[in-house]
ModelCIF file with pLDDT and N, C-alpha, C, O atoms, coordinates in Angstrom:
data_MODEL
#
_entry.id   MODEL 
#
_entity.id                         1 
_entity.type                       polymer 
_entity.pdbx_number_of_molecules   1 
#
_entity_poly.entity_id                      1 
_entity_poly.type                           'polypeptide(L)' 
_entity_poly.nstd_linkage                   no 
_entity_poly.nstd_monomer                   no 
_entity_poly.pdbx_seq_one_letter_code       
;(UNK)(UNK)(UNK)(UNK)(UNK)(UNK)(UNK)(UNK)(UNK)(UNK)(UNK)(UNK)(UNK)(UNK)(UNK)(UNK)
(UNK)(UNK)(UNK)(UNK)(UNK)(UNK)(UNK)(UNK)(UNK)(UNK)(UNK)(UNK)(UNK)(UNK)(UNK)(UNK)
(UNK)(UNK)(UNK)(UNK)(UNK)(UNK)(UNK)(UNK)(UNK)(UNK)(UNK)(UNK)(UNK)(UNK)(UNK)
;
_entity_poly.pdbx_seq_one_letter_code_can   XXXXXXXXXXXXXXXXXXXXXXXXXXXXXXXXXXXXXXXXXXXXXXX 
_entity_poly.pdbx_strand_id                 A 
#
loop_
_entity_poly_seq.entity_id 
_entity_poly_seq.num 
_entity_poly_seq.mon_id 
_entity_poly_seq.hetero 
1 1  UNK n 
1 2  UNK n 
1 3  UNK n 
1 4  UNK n 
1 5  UNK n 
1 6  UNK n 
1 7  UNK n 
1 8  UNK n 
1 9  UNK n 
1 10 UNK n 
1 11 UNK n 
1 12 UNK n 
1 13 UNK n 
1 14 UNK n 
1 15 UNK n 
1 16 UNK n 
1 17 UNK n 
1 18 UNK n 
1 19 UNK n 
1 20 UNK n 
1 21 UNK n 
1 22 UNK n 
1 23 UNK n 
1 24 UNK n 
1 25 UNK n 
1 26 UNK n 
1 27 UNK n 
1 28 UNK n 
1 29 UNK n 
1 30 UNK n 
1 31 UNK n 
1 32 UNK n 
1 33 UNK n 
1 34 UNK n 
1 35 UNK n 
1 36 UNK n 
1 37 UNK n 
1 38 UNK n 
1 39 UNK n 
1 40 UNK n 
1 41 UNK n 
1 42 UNK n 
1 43 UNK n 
1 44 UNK n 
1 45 UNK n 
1 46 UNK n 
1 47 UNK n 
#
_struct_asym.id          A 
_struct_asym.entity_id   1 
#
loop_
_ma_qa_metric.id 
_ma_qa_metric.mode 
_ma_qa_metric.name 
_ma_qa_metric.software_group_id 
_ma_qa_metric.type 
1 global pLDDT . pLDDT 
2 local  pLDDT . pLDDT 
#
_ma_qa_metric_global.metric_id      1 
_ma_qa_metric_global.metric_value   90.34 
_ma_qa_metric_global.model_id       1 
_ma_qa_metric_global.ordinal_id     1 
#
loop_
_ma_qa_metric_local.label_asym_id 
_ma_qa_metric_local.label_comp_id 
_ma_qa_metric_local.label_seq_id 
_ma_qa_metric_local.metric_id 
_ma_qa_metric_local.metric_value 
_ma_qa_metric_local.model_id 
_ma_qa_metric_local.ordinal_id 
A UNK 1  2 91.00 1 1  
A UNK 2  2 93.00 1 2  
A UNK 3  2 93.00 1 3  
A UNK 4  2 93.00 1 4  
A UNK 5  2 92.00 1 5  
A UNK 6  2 93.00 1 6  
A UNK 7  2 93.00 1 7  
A UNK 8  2 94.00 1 8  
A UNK 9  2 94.00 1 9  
A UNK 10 2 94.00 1 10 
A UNK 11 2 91.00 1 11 
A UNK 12 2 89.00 1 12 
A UNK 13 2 81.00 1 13 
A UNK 14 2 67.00 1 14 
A UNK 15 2 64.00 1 15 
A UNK 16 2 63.00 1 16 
A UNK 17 2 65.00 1 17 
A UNK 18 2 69.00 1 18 
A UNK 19 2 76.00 1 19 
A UNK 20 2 85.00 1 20 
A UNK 21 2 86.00 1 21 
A UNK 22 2 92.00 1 22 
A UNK 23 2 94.00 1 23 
A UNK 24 2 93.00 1 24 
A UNK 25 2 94.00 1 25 
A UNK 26 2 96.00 1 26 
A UNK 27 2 96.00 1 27 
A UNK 28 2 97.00 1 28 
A UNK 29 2 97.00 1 29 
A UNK 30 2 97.00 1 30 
A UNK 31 2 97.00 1 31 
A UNK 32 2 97.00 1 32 
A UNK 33 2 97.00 1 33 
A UNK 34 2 97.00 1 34 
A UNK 35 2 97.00 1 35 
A UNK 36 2 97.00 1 36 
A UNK 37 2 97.00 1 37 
A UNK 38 2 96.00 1 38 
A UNK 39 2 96.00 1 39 
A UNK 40 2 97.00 1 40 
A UNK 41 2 97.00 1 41 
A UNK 42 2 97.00 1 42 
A UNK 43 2 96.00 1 43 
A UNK 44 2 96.00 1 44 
A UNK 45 2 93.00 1 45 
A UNK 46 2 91.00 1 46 
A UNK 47 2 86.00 1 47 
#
loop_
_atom_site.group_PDB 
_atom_site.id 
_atom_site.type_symbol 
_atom_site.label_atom_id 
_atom_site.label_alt_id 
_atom_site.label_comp_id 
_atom_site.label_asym_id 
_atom_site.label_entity_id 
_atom_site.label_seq_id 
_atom_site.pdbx_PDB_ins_code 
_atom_site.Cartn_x 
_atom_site.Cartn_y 
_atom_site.Cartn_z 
_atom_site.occupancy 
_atom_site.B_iso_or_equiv 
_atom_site.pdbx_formal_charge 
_atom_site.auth_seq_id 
_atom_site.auth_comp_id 
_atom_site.auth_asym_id 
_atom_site.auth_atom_id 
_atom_site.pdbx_PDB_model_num 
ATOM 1   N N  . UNK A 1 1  ? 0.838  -1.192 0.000   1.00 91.00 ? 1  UNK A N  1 
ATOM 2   C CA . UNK A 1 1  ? 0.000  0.000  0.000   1.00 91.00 ? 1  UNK A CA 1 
ATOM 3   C C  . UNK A 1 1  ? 0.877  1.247  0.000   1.00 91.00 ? 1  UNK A C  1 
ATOM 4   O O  . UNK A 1 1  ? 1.794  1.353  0.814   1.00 91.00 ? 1  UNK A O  1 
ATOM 5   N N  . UNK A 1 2  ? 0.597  2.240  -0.946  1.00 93.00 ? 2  UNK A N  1 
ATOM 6   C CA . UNK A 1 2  ? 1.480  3.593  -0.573  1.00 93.00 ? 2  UNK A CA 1 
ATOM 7   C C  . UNK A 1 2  ? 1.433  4.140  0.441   1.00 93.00 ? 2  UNK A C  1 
ATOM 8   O O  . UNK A 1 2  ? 0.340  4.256  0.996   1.00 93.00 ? 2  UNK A O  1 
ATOM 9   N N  . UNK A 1 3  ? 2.613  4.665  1.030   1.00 93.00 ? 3  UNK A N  1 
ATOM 10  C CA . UNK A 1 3  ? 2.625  4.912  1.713   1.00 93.00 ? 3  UNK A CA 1 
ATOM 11  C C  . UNK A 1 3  ? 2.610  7.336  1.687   1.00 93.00 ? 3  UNK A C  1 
ATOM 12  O O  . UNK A 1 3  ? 3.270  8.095  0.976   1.00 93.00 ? 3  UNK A O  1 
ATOM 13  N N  . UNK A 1 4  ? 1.477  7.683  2.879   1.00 93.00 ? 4  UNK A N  1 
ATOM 14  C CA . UNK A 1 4  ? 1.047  8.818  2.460   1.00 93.00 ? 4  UNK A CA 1 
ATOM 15  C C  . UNK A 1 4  ? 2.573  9.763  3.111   1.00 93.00 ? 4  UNK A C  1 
ATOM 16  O O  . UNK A 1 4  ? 2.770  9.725  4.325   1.00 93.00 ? 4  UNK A O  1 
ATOM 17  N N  . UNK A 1 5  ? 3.381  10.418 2.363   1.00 92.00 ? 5  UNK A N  1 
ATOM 18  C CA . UNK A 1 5  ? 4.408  11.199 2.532   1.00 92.00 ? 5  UNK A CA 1 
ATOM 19  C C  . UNK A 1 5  ? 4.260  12.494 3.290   1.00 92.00 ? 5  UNK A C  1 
ATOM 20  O O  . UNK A 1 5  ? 4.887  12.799 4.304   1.00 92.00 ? 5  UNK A O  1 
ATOM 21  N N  . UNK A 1 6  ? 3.401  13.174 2.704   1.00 93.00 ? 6  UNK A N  1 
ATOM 22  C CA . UNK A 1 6  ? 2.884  14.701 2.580   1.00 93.00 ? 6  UNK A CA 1 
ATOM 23  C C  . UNK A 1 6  ? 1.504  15.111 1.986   1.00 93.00 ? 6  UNK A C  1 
ATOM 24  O O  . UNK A 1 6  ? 1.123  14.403 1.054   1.00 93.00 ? 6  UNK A O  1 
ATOM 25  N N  . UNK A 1 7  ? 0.802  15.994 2.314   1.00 93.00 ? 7  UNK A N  1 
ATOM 26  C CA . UNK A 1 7  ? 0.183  16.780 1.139   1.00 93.00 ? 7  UNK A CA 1 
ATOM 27  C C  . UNK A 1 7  ? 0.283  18.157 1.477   1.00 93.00 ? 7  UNK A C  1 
ATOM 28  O O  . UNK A 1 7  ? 0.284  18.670 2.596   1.00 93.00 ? 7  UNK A O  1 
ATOM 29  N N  . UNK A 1 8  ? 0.377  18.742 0.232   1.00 94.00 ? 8  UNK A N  1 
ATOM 30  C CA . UNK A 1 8  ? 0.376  20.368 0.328   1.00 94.00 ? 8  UNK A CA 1 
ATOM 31  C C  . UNK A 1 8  ? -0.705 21.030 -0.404  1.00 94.00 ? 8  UNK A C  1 
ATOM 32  O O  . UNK A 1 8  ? -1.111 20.454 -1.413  1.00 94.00 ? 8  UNK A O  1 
ATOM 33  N N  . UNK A 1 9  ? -1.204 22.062 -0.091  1.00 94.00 ? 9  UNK A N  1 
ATOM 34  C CA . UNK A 1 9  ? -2.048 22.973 -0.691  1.00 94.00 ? 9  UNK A CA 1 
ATOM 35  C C  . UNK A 1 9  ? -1.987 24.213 -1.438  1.00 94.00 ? 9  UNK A C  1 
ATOM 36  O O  . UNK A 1 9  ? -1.953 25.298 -0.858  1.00 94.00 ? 9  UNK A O  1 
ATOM 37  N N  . UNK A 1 10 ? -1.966 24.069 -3.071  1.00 94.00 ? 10 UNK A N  1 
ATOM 38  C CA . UNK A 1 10 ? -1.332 24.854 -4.116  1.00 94.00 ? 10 UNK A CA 1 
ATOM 39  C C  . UNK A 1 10 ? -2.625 26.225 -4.118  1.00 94.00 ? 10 UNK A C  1 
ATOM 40  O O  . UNK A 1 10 ? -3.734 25.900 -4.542  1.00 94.00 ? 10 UNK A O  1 
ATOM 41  N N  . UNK A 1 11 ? -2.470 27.338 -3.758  1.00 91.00 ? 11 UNK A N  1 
ATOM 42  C CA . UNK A 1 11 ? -2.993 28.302 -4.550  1.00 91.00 ? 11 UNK A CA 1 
ATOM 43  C C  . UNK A 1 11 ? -2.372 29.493 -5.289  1.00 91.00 ? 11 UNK A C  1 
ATOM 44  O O  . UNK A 1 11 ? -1.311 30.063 -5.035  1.00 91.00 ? 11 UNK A O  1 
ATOM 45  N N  . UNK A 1 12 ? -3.320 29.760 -6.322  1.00 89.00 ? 12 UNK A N  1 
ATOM 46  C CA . UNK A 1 12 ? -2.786 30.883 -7.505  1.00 89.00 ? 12 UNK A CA 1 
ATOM 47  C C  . UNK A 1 12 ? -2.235 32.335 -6.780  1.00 89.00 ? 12 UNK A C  1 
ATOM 48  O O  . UNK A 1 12 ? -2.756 33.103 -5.972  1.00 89.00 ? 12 UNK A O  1 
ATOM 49  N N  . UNK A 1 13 ? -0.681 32.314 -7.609  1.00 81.00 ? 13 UNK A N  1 
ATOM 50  C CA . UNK A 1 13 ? -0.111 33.429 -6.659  1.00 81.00 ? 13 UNK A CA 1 
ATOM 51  C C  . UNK A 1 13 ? -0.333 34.869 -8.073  1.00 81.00 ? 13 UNK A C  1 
ATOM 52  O O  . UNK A 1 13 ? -0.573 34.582 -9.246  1.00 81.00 ? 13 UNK A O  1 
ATOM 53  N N  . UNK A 1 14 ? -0.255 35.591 -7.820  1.00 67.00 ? 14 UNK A N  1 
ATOM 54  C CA . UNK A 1 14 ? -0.986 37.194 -8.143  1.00 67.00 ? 14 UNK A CA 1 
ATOM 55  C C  . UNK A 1 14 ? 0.613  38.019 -8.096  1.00 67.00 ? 14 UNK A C  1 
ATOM 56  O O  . UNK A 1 14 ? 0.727  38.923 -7.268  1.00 67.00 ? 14 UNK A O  1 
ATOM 57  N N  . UNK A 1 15 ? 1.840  37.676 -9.009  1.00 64.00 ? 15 UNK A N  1 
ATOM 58  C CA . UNK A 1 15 ? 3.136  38.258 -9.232  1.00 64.00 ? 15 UNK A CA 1 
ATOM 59  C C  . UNK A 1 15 ? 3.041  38.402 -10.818 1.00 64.00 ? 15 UNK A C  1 
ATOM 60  O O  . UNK A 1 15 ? 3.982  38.080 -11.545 1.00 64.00 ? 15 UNK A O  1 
ATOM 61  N N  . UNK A 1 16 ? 2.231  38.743 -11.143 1.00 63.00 ? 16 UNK A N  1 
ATOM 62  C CA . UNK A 1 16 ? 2.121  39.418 -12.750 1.00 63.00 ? 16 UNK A CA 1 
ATOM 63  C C  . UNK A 1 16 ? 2.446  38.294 -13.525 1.00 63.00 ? 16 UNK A C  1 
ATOM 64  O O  . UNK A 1 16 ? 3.111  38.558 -14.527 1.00 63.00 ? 16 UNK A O  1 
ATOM 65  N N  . UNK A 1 17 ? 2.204  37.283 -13.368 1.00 65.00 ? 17 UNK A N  1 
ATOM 66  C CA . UNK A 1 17 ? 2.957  35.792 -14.156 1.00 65.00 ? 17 UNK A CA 1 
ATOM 67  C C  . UNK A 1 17 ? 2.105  35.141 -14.866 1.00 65.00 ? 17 UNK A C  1 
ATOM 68  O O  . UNK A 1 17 ? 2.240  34.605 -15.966 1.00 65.00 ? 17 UNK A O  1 
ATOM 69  N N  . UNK A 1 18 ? 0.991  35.235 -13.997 1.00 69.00 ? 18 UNK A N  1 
ATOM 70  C CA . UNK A 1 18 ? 0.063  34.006 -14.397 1.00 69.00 ? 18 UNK A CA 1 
ATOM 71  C C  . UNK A 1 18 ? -0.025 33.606 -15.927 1.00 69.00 ? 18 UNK A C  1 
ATOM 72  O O  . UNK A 1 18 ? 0.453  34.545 -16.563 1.00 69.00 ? 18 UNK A O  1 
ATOM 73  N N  . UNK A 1 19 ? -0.427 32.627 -16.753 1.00 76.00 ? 19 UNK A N  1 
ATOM 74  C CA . UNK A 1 19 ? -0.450 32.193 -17.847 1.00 76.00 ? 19 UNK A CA 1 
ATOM 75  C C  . UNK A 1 19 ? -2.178 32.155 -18.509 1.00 76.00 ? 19 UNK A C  1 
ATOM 76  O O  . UNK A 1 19 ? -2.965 31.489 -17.836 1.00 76.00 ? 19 UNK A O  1 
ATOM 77  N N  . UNK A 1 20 ? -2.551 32.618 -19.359 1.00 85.00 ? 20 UNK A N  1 
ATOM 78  C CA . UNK A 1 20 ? -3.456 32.363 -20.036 1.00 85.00 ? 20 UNK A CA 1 
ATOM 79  C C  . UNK A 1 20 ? -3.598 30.662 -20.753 1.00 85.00 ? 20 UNK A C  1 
ATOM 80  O O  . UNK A 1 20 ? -2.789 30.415 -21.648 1.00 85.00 ? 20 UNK A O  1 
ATOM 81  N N  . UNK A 1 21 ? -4.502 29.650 -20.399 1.00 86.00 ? 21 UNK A N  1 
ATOM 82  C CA . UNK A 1 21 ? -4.486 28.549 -20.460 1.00 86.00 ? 21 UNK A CA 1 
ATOM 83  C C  . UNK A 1 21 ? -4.865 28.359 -21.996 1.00 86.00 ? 21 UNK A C  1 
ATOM 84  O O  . UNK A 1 21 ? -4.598 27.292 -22.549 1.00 86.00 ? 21 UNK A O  1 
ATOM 85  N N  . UNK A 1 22 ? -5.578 29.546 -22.780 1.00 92.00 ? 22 UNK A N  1 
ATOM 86  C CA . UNK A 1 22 ? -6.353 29.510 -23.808 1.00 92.00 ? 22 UNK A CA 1 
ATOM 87  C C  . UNK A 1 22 ? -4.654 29.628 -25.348 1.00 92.00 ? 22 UNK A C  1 
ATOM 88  O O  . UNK A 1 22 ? -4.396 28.907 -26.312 1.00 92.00 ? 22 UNK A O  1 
ATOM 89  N N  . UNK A 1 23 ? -3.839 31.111 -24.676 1.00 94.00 ? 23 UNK A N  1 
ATOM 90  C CA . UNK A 1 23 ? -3.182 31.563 -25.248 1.00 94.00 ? 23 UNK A CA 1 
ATOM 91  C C  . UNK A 1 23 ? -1.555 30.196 -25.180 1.00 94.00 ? 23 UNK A C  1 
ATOM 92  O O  . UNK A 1 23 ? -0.704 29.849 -25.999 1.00 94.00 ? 23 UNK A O  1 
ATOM 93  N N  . UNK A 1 24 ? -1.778 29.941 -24.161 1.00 93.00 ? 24 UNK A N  1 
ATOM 94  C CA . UNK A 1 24 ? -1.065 28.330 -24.295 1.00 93.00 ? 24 UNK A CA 1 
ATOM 95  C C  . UNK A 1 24 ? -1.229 27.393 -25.114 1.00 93.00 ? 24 UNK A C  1 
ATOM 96  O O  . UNK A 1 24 ? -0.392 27.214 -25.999 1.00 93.00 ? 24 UNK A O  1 
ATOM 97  N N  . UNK A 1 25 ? -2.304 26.619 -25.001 1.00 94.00 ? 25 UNK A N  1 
ATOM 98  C CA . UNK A 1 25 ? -2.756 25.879 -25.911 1.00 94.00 ? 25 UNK A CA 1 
ATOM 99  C C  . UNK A 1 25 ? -2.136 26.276 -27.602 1.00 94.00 ? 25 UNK A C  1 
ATOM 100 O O  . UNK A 1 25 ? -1.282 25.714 -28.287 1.00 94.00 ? 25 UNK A O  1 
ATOM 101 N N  . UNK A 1 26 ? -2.995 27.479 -27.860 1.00 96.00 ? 26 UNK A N  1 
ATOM 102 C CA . UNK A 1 26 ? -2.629 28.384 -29.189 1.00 96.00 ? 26 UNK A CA 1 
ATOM 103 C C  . UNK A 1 26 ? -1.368 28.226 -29.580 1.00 96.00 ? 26 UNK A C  1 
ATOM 104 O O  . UNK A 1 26 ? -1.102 28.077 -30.773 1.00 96.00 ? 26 UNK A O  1 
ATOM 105 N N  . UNK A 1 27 ? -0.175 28.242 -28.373 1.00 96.00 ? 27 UNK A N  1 
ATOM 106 C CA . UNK A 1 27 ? 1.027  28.612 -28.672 1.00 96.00 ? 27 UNK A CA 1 
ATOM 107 C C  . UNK A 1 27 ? 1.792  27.127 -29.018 1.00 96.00 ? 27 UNK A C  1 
ATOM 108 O O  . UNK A 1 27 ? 2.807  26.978 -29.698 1.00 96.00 ? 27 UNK A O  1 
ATOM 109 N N  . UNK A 1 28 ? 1.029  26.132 -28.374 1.00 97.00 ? 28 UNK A N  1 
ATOM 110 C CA . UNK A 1 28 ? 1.789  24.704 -28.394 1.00 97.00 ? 28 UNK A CA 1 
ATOM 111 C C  . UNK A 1 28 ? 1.145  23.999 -29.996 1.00 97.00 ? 28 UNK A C  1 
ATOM 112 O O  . UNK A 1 28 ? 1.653  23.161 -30.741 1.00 97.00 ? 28 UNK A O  1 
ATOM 113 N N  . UNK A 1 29 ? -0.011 24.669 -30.082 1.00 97.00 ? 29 UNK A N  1 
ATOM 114 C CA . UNK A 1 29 ? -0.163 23.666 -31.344 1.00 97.00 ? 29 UNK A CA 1 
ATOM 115 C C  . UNK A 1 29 ? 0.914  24.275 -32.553 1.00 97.00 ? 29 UNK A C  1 
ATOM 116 O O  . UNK A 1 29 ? 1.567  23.718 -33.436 1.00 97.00 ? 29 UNK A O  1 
ATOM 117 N N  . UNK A 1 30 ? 0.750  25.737 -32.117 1.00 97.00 ? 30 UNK A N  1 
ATOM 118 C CA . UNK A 1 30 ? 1.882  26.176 -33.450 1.00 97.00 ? 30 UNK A CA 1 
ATOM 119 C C  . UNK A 1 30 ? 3.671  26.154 -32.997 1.00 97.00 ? 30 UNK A C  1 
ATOM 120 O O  . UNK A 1 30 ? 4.572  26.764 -33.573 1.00 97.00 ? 30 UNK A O  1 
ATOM 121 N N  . UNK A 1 31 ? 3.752  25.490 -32.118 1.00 97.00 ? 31 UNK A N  1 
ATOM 122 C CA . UNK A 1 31 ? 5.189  24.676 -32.230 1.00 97.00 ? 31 UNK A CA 1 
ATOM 123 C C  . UNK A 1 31 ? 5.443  23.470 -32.803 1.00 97.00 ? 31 UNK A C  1 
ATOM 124 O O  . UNK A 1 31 ? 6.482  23.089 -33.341 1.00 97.00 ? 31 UNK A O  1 
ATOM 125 N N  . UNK A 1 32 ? 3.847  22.586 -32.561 1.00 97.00 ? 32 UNK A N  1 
ATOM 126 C CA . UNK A 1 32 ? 3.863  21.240 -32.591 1.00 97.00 ? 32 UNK A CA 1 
ATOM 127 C C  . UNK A 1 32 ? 3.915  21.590 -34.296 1.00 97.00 ? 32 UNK A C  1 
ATOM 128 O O  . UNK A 1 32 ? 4.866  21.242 -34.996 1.00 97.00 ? 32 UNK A O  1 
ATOM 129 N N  . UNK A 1 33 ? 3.035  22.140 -34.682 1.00 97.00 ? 33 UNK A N  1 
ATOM 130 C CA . UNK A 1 33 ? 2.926  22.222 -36.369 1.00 97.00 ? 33 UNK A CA 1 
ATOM 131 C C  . UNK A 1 33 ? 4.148  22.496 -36.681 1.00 97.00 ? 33 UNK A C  1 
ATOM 132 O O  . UNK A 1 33 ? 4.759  21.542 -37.164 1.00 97.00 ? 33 UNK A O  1 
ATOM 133 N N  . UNK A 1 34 ? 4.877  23.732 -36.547 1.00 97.00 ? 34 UNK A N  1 
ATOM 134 C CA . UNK A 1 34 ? 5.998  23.866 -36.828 1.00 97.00 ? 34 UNK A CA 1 
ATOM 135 C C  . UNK A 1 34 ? 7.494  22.752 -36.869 1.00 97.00 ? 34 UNK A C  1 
ATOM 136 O O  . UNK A 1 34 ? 8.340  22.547 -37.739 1.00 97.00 ? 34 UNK A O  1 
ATOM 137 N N  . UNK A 1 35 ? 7.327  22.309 -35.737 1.00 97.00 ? 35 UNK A N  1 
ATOM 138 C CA . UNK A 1 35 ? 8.091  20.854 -36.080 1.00 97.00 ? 35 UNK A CA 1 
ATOM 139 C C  . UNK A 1 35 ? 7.901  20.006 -36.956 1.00 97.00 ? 35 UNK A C  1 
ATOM 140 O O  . UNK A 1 35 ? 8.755  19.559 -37.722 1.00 97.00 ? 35 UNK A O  1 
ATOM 141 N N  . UNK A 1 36 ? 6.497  19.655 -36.892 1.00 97.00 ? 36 UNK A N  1 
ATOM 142 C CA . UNK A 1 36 ? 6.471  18.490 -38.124 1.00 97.00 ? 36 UNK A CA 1 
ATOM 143 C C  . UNK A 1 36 ? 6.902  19.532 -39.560 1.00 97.00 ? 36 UNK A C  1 
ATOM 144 O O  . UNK A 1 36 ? 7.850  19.259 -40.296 1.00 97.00 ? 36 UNK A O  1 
ATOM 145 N N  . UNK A 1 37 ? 6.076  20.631 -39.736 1.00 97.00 ? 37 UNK A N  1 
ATOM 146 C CA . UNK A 1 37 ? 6.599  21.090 -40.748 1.00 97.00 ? 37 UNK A CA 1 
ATOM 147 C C  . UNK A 1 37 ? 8.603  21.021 -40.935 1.00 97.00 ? 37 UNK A C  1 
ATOM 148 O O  . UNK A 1 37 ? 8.992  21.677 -41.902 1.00 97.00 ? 37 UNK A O  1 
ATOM 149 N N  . UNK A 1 38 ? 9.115  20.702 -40.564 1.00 96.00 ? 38 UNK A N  1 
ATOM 150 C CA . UNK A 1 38 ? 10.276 20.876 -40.699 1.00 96.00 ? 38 UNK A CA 1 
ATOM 151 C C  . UNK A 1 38 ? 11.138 19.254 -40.668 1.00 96.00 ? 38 UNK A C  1 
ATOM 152 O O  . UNK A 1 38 ? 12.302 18.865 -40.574 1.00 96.00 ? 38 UNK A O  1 
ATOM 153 N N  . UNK A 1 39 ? 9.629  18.586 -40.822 1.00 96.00 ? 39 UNK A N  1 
ATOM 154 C CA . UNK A 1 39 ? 10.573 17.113 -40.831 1.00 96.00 ? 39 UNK A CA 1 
ATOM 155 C C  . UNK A 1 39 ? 10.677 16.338 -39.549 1.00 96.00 ? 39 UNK A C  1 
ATOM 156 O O  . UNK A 1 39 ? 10.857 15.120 -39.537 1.00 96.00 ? 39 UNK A O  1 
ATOM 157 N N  . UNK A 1 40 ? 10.547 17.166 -38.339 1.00 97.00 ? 40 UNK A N  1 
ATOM 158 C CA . UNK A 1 40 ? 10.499 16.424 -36.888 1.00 97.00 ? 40 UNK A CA 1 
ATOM 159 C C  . UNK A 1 40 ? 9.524  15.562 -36.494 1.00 97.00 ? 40 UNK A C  1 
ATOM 160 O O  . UNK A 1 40 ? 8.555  15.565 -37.254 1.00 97.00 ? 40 UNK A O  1 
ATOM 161 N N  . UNK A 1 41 ? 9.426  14.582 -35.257 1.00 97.00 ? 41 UNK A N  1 
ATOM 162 C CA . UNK A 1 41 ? 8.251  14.287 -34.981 1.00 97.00 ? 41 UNK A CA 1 
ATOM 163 C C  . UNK A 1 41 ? 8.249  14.713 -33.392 1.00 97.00 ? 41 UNK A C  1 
ATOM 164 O O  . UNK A 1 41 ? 9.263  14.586 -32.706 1.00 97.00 ? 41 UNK A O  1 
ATOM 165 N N  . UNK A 1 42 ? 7.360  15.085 -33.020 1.00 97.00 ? 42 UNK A N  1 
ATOM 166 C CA . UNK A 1 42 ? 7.117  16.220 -31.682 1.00 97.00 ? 42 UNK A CA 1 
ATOM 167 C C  . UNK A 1 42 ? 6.379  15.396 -30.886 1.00 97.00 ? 42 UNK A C  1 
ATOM 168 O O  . UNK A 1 42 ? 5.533  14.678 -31.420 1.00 97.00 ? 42 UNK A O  1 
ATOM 169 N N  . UNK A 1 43 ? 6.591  15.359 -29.370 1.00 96.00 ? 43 UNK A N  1 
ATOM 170 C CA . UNK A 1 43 ? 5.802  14.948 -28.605 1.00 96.00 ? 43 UNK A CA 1 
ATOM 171 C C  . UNK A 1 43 ? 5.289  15.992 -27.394 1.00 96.00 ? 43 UNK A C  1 
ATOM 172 O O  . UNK A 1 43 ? 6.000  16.778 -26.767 1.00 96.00 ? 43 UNK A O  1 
ATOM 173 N N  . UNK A 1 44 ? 4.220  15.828 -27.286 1.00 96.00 ? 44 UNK A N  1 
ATOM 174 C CA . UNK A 1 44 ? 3.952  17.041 -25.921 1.00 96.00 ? 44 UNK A CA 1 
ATOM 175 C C  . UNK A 1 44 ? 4.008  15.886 -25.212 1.00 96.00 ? 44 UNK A C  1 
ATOM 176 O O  . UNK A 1 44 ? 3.732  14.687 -25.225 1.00 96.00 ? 44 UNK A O  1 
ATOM 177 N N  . UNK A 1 45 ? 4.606  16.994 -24.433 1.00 93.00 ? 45 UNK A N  1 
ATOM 178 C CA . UNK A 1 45 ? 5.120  16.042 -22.820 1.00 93.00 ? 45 UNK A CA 1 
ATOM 179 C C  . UNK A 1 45 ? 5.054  17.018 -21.084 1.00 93.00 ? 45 UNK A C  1 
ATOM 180 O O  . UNK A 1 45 ? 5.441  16.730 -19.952 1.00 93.00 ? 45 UNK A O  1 
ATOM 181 N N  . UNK A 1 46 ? 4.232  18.443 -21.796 1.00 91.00 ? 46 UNK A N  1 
ATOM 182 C CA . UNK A 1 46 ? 3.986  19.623 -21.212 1.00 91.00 ? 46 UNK A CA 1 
ATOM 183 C C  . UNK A 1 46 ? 3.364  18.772 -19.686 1.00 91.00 ? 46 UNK A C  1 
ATOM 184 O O  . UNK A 1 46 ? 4.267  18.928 -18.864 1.00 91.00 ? 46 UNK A O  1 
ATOM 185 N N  . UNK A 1 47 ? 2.853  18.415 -19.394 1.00 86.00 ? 47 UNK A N  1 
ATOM 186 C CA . UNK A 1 47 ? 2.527  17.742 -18.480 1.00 86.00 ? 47 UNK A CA 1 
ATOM 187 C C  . UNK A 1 47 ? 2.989  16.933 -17.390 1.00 86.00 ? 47 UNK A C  1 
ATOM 188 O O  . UNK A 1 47 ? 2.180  16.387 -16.640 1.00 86.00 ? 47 UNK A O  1 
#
């Protein structure tokens, strides 16, 4: 059985950073395209 280590509690910090989840997406498919266009084969692994 696992054994429980830790847990911690993540909330959104407000330092001018944050990421648009929409404008992400947008930005990864046109890398992913861009690779294959160039002969590569691309894996998202963003995760």
């Amino acid at each position: 059985m696992p054994e429980l280590i830790t847990v911690i509690r993540v909330i959104p910090g407000s330092y001018g950073m944050a990421e648009d989840e929409e404008v992400e997406r947008i930005a990864m498919e046109i890398a992913m395209d861009y690779e294959r266009s160039q002969g590569r084969d691309p894996e998202d692994v963003s995760k």
